[in-house]
C-alpha atoms as a PDB file:
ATOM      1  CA  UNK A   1     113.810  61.399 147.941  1.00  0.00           C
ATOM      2  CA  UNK A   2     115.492  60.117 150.373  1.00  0.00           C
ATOM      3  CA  UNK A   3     117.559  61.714 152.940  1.00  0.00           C
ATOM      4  CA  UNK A   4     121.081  61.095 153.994  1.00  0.00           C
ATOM      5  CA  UNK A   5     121.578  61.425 157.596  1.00  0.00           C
ATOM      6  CA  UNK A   6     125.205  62.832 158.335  1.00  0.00           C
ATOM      7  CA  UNK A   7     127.190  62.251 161.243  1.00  0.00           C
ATOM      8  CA  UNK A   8     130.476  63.384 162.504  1.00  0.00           C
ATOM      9  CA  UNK A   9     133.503  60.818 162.065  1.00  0.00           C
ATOM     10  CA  UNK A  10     134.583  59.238 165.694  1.00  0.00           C
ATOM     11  CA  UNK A  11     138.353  60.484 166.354  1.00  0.00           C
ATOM     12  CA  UNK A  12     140.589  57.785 166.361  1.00  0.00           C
ATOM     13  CA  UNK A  13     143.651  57.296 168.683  1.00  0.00           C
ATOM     14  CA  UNK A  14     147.085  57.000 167.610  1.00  0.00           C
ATOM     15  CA  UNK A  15     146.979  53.456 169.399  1.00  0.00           C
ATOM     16  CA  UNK A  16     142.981  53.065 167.363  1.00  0.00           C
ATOM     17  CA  UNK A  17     145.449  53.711 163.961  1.00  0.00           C
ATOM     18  CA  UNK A  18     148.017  51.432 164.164  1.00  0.00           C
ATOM     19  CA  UNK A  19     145.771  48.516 165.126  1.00  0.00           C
ATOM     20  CA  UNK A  20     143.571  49.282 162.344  1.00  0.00           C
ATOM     21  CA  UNK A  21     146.327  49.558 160.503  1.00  0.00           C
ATOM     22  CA  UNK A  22     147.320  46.421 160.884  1.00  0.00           C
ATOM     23  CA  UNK A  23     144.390  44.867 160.817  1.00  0.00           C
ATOM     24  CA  UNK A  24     143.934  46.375 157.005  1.00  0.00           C
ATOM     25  CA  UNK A  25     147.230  44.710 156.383  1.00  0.00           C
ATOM     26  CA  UNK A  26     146.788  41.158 157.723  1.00  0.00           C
ATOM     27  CA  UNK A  27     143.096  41.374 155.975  1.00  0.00           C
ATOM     28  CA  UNK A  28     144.867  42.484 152.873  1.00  0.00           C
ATOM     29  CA  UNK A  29     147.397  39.879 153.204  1.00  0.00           C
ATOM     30  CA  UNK A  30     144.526  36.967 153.392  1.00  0.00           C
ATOM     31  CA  UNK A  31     142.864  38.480 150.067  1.00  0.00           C
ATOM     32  CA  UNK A  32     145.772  38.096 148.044  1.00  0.00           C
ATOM     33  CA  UNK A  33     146.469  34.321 148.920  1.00  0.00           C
ATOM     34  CA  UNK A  34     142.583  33.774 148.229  1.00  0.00           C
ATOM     35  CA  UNK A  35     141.671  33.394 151.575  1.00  0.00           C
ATOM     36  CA  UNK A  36     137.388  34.679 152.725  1.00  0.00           C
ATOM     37  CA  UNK A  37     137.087  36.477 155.533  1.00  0.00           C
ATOM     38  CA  UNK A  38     135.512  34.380 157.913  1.00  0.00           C
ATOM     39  CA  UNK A  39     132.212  36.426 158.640  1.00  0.00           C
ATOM     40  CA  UNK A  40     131.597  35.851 154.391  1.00  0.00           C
ATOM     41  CA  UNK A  41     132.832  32.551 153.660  1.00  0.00           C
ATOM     42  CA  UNK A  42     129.951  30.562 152.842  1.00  0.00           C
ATOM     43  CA  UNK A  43     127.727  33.317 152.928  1.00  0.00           C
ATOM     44  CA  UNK A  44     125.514  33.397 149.341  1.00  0.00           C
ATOM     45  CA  UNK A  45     124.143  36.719 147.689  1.00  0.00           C
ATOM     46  CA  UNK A  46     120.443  37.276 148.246  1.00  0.00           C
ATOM     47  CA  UNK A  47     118.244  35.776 145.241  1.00  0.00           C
ATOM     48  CA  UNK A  48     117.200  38.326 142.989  1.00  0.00           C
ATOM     49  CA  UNK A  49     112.927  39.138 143.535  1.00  0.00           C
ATOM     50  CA  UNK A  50     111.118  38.120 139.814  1.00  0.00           C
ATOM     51  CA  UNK A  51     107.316  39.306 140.380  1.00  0.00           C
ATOM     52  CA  UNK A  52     104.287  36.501 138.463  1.00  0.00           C
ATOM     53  CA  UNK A  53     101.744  39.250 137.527  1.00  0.00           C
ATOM     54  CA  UNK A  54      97.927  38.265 136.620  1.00  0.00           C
ATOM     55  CA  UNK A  55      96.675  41.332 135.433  1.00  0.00           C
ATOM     56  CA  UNK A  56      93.169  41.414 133.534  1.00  0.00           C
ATOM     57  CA  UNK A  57      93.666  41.334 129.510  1.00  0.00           C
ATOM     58  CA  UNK A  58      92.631  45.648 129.176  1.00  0.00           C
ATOM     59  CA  UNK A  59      95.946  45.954 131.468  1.00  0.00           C
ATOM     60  CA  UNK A  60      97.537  44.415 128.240  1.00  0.00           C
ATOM     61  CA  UNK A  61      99.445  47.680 127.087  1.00  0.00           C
ATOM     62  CA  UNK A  62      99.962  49.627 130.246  1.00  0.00           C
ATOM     63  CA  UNK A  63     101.096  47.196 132.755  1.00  0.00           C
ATOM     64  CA  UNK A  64     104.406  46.335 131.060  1.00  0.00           C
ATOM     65  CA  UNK A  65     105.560  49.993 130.641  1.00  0.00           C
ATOM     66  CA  UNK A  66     104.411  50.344 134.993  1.00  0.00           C
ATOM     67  CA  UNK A  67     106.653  47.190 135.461  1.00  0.00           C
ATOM     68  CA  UNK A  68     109.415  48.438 133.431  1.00  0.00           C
ATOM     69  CA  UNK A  69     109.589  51.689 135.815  1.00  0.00           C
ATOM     70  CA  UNK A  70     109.982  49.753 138.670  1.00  0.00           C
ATOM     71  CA  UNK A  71     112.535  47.439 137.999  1.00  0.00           C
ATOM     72  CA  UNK A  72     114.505  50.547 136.891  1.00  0.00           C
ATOM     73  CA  UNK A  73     113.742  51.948 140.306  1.00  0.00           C
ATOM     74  CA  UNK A  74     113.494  49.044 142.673  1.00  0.00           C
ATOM     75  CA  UNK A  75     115.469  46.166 140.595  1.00  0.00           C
ATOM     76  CA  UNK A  76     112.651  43.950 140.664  1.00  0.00           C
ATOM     77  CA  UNK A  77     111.701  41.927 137.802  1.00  0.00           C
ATOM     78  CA  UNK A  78     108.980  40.463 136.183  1.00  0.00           C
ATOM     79  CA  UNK A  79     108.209  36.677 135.009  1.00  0.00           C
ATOM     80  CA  UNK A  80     105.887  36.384 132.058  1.00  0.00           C
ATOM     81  CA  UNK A  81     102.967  38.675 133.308  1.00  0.00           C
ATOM     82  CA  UNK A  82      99.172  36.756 132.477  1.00  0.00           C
ATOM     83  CA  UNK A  83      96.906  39.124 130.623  1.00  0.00           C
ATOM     84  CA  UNK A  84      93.888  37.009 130.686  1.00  0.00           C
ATOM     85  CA  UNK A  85      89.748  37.541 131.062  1.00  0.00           C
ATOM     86  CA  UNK A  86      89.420  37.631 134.871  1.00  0.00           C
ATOM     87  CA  UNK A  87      87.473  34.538 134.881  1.00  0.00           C
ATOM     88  CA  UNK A  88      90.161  32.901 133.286  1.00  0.00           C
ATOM     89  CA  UNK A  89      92.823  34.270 135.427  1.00  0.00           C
ATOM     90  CA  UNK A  90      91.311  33.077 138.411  1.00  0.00           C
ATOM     91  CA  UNK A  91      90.199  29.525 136.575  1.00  0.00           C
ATOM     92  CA  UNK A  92      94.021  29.494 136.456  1.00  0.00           C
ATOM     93  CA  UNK A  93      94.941  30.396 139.846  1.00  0.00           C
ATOM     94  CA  UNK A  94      92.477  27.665 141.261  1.00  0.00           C
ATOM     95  CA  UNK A  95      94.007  25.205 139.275  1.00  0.00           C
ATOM     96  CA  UNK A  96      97.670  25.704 140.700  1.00  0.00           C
ATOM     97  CA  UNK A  97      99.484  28.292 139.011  1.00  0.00           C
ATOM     98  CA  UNK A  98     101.493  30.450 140.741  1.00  0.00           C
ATOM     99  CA  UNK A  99     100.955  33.850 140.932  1.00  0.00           C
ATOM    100  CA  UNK A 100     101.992  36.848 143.133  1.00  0.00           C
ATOM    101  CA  UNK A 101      99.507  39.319 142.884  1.00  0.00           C
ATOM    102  CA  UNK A 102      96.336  39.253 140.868  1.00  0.00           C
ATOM    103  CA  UNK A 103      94.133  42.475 139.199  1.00  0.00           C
ATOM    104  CA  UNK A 104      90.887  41.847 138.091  1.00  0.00           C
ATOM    105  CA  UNK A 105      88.404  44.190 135.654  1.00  0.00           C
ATOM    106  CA  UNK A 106      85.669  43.685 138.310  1.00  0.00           C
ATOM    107  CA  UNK A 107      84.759  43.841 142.231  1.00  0.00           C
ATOM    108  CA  UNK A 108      83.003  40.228 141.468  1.00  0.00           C
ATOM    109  CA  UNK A 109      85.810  37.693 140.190  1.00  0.00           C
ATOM    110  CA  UNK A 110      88.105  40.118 142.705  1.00  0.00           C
ATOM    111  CA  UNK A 111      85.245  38.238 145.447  1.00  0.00           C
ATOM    112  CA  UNK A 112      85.594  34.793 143.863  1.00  0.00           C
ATOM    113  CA  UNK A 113      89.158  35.034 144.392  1.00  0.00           C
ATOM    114  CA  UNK A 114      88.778  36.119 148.073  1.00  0.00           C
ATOM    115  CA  UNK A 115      85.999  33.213 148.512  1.00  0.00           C
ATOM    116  CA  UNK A 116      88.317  30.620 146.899  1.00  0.00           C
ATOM    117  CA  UNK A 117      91.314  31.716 149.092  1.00  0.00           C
ATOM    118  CA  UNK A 118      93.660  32.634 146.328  1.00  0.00           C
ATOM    119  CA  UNK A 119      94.332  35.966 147.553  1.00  0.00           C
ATOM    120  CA  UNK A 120      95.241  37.696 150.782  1.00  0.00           C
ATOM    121  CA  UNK A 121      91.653  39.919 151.538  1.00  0.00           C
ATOM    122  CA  UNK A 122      93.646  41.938 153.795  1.00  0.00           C
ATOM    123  CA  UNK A 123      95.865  43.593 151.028  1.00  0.00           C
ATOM    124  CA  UNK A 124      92.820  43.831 148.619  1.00  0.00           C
ATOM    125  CA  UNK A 125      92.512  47.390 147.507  1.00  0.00           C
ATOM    126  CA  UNK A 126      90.549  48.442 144.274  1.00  0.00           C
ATOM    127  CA  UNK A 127      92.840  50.482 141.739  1.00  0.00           C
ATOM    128  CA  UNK A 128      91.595  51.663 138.777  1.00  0.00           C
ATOM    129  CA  UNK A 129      88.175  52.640 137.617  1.00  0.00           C
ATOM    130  CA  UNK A 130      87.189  52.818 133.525  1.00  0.00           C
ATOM    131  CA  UNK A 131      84.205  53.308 131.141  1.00  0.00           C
ATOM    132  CA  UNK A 132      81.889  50.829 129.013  1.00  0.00           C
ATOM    133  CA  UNK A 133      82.099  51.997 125.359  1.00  0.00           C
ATOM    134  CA  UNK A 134      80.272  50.871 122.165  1.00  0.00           C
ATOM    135  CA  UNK A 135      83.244  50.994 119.071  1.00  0.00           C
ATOM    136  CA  UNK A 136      82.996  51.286 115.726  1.00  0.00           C
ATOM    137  CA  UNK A 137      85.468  50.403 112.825  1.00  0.00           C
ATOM    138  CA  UNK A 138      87.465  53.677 112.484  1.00  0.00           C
ATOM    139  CA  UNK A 139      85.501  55.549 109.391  1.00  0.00           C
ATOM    140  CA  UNK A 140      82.611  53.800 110.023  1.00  0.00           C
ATOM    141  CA  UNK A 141      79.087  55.441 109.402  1.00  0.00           C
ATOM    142  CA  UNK A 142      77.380  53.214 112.302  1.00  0.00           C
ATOM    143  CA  UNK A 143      75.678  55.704 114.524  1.00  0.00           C
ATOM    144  CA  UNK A 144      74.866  55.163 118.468  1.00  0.00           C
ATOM    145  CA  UNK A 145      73.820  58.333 119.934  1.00  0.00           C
ATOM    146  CA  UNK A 146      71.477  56.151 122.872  1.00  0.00           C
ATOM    147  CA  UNK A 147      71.573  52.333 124.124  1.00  0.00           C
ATOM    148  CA  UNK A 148      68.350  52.432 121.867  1.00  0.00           C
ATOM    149  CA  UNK A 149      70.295  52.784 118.736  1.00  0.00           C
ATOM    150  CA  UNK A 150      71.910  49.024 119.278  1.00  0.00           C
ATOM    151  CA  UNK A 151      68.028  47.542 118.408  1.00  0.00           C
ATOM    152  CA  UNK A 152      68.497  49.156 114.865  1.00  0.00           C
ATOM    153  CA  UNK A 153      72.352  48.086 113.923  1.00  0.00           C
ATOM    154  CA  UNK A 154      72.915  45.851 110.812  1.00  0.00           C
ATOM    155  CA  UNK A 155      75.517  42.997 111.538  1.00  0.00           C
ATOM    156  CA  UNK A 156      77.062  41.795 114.681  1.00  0.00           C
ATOM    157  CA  UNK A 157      77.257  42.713 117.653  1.00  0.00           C
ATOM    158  CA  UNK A 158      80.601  41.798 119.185  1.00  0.00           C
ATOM    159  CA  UNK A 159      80.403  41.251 123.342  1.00  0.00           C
ATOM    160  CA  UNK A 160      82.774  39.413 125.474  1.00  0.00           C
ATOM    161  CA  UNK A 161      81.352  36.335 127.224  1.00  0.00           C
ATOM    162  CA  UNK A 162      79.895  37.454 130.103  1.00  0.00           C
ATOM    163  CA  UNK A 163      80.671  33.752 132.136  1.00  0.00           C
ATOM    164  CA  UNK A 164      84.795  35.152 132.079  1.00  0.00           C
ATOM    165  CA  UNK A 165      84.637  38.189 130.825  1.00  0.00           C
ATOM    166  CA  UNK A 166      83.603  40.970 133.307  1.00  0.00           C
ATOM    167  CA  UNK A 167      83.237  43.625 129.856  1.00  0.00           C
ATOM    168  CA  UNK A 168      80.322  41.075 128.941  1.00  0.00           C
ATOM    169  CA  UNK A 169      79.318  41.113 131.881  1.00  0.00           C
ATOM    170  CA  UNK A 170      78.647  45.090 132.082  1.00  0.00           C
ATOM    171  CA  UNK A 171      77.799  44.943 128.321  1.00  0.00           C
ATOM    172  CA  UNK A 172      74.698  42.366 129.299  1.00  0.00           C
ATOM    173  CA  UNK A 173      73.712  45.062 132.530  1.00  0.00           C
ATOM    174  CA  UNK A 174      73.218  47.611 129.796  1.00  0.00           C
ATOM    175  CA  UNK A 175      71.633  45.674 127.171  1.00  0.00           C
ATOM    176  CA  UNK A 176      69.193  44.977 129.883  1.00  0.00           C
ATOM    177  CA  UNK A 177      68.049  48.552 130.178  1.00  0.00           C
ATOM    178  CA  UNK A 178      66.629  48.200 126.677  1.00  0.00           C
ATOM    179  CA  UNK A 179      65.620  45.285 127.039  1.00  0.00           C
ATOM    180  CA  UNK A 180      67.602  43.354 124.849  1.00  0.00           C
ATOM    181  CA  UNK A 181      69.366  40.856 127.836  1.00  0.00           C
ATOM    182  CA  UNK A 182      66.682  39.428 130.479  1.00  0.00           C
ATOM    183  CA  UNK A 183      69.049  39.302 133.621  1.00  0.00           C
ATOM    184  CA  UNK A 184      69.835  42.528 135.331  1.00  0.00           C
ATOM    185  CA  UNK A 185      73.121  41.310 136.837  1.00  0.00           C
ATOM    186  CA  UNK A 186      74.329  40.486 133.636  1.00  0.00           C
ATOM    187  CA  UNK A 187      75.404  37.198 133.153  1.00  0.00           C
ATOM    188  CA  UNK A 188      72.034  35.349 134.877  1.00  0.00           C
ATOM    189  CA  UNK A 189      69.578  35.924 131.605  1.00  0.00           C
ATOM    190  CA  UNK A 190      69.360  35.381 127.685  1.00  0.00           C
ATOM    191  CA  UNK A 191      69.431  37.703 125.168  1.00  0.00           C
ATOM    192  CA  UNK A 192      66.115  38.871 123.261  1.00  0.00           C
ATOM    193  CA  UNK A 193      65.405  36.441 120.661  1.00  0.00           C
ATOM    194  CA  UNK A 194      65.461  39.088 118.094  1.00  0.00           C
ATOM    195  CA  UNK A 195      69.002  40.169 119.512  1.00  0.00           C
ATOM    196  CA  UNK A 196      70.463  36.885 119.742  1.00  0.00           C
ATOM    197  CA  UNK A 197      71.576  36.108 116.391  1.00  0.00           C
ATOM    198  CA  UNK A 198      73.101  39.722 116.095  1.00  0.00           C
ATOM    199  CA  UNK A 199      75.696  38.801 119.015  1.00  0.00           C
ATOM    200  CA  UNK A 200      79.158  37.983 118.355  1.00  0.00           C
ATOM    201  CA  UNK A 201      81.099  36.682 121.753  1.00  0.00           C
ATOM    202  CA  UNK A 202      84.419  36.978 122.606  1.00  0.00           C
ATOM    203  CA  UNK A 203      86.705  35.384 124.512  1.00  0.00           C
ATOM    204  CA  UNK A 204      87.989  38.741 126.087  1.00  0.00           C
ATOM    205  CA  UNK A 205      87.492  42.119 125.630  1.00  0.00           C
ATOM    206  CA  UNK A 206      90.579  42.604 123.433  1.00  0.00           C
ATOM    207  CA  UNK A 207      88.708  40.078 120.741  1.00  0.00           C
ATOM    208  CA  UNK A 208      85.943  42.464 121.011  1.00  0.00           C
ATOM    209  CA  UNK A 209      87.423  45.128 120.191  1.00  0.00           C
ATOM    210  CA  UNK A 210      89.175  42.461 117.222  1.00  0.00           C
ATOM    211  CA  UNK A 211      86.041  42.392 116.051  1.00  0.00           C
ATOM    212  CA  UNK A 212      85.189  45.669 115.348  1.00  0.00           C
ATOM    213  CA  UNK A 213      88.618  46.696 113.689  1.00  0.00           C
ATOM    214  CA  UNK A 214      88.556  43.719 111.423  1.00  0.00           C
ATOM    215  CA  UNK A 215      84.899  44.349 110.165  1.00  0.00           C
ATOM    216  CA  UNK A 216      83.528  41.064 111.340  1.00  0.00           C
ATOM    217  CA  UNK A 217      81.029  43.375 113.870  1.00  0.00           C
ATOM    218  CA  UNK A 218      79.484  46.348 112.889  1.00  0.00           C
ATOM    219  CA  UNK A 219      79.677  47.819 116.665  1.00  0.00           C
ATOM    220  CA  UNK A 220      81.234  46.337 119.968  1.00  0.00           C
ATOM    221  CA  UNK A 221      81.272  47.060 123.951  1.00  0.00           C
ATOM    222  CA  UNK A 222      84.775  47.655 125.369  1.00  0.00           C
ATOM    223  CA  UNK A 223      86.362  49.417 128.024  1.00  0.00           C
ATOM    224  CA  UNK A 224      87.513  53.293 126.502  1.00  0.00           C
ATOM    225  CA  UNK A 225      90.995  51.945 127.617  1.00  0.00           C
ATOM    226  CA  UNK A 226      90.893  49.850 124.537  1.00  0.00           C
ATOM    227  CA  UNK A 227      90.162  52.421 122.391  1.00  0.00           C
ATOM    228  CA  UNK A 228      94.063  53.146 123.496  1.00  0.00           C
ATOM    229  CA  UNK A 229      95.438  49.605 122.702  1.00  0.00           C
ATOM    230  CA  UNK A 230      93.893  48.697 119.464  1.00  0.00           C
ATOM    231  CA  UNK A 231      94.204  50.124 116.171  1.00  0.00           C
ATOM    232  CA  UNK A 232      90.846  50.943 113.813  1.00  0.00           C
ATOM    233  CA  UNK A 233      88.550  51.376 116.058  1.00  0.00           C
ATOM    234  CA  UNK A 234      87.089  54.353 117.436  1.00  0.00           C
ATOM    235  CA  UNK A 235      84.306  55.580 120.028  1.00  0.00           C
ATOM    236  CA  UNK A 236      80.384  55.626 119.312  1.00  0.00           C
ATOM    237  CA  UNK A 237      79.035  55.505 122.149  1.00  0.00           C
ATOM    238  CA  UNK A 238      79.707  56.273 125.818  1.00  0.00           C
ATOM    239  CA  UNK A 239      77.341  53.828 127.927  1.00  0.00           C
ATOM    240  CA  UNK A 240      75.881  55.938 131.194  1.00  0.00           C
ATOM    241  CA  UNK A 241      76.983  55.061 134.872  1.00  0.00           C
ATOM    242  CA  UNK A 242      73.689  54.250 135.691  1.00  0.00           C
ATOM    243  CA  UNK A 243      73.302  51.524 132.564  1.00  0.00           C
ATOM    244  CA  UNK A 244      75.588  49.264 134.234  1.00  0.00           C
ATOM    245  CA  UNK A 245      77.601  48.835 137.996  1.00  0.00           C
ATOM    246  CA  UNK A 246      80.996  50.690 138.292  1.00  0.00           C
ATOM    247  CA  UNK A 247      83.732  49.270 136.675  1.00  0.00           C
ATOM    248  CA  UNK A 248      86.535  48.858 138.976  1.00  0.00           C
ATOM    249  CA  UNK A 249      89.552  46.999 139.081  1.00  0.00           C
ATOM    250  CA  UNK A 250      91.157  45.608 142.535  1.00  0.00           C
ATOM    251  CA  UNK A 251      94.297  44.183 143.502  1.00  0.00           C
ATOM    252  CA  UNK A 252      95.737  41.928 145.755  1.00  0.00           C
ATOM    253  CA  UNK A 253      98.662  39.753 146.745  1.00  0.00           C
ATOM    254  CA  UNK A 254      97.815  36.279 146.036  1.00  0.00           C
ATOM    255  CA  UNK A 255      97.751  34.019 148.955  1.00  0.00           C
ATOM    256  CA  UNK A 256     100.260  31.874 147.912  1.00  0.00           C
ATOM    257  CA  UNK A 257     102.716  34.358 147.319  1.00  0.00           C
ATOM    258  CA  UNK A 258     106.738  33.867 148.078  1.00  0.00           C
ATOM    259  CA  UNK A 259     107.151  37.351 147.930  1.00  0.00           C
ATOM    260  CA  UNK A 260     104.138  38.518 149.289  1.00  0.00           C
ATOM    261  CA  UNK A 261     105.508  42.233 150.801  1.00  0.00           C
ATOM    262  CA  UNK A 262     107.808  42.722 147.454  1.00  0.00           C
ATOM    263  CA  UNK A 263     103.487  41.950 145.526  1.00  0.00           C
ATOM    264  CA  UNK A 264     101.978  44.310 148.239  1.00  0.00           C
ATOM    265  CA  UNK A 265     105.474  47.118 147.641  1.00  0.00           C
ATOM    266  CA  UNK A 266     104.710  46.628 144.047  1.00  0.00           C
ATOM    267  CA  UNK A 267     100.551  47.303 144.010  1.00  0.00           C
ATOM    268  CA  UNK A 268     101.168  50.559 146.360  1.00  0.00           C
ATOM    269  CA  UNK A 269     103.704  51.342 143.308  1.00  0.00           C
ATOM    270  CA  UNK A 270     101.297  51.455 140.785  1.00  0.00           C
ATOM    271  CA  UNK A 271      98.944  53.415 142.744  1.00  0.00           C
ATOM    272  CA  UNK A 272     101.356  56.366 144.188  1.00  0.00           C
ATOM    273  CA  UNK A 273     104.132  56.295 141.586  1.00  0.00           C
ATOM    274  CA  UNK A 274     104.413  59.968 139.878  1.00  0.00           C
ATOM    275  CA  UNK A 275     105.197  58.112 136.800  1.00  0.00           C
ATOM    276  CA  UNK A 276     103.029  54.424 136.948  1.00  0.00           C
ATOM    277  CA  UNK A 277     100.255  57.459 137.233  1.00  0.00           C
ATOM    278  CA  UNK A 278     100.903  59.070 133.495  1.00  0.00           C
ATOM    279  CA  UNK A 279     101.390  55.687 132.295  1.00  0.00           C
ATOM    280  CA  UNK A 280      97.704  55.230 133.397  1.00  0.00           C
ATOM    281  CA  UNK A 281      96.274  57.956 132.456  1.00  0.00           C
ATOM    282  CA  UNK A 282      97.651  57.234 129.084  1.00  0.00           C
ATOM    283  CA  UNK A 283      95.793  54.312 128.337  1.00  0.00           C
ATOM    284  CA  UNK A 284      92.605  55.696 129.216  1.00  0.00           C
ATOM    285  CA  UNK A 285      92.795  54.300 133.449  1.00  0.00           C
ATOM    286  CA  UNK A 286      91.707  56.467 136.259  1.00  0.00           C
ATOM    287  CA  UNK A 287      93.024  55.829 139.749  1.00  0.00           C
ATOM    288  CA  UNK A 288      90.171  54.393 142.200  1.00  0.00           C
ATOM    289  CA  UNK A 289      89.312  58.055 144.076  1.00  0.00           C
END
């Protein structure tokens, strides 16, 4: 896409080609006795740019095929990218580990991470947006045509831990419109005592969703981008907008960063790429509008 600017050639002299002529030779001459010349001796070649990703565990399955297009495009690579709860990602970060950008599943660990002065505030931008989904086992005769239907499921309930898991977290916010979780901002209450034993927690959402597939919950709240990364489970259940606050997922270049503009290059990537964009939509991600 980019364009080639073209300029005419400077005519030489007849004086201009026999000096460069010579100068080609002596240069030539230098090369083949092993001599540098002197404006590269000592020089070394720039050090190649490897990216430390902490990406929030539903990122799992579409973040490495994202990466993959851009060190086709831009050379860049990748170290061992975290997929992690966001709680646990930034539980991480505070404890030393290095990281060059960060992407949470939710505006509030994206804020702890800004209060804590692990990331840059000034590149924070919010990315992708998703839905919270009650699953079944695929084949499964559970029905959930309301919130209402949860009261009246036999077995567990399988919910990520709301303290690092932000899916919890939105899980709880719904639960609460039916009165089955006491703390509207979802991870400040208890659940009903009649709901309690029912609920199976999970370390992230991809456990969850674990859950379900492997029969050990009858039903489970995950993202519908899971849906896309695990096998046998399917949707019940779409929870409402208004049952829980929007689910969006920032970014930003963490403070500590060596290659903070190369993080920053890389987020804008994933946003405006042609191609990061199908990969996205793939999975079941919308782009923040």
């Amino acid at each position: 896409m980019e364009k080639t600017l073209n300029t005419p050639a400077r005519a030489m002299s007849r004086r201009s080609l026999v000096a460069f002529g010579l100068t080609a030779l002596f240069a030539g001459t230098l090369a083949g006795c092993g001599a540098k010349p002197a404006d590269t001796a000592g020089s070394t070649p720039a050090k190649a740019v490897e990216l430390q990703i902490f990406a929030a565990n539903s990122l799992e399955k579409a973040m490495p095929e994202v990466q993959a297009l851009y060190t086709e495009k831009t050379g860049v690579t990748f170290a061992d990218t975290q997929f992690k709860a966001s709680g646990d990602l930034i539980e991480q970060m505070r404890a030393g580990a290095q990281a060059d950008a960060l992407i949470t599943a939710s505006k509030g660990t994206m804020d702890d991470a800004v209060a804590g002065g692990l990331v840059d505030e000034a590149t924070r931008l919010d990315m992708f947006v998703n839905d919270l989904v009650v699953v079944k086992a695929e084949g499964s005769g559970a029905v959930i045509a309301s919130l209402e239907d949860v009261k009246n499921i036999e077995g567990k309930v399988a919910i990520g831990d709301a303290v690092t898991v932000p899916a919890g977290k939105y899980a709880n916010q719904a639960l609460n419109t039916i009165g089955l979780y006491t703390g509207a901002a979802g991870d400040d209450g208890e659940y009903a005592p009649e709901f309690a034993s029912c609920v199976a927690l999970a370390d992230k959402v991809g456990t969850a969703a674990k859950y379900v597939s492997t029969g050990d919950a009858t039903i489970g709240f995950v993202y519908s981008s899971d849906i896309f990364r695990y096998d046998g489970i399917e949707q019940a259940f779409v929870c409402p907008e208004d049952s829980h606050k929007p689910i969006v997922y920032p970014g930003a270049v963490a403070a500590s960063s060596e290659h903070a503009k190369a993080a920053a290059d890389f987020l804008d990537f994933c946003m405006n790429d042609a191609e990061a964009q199908k990969v996205w939509a793939k999975y079941g991600f919308e782009l923040f509008a």
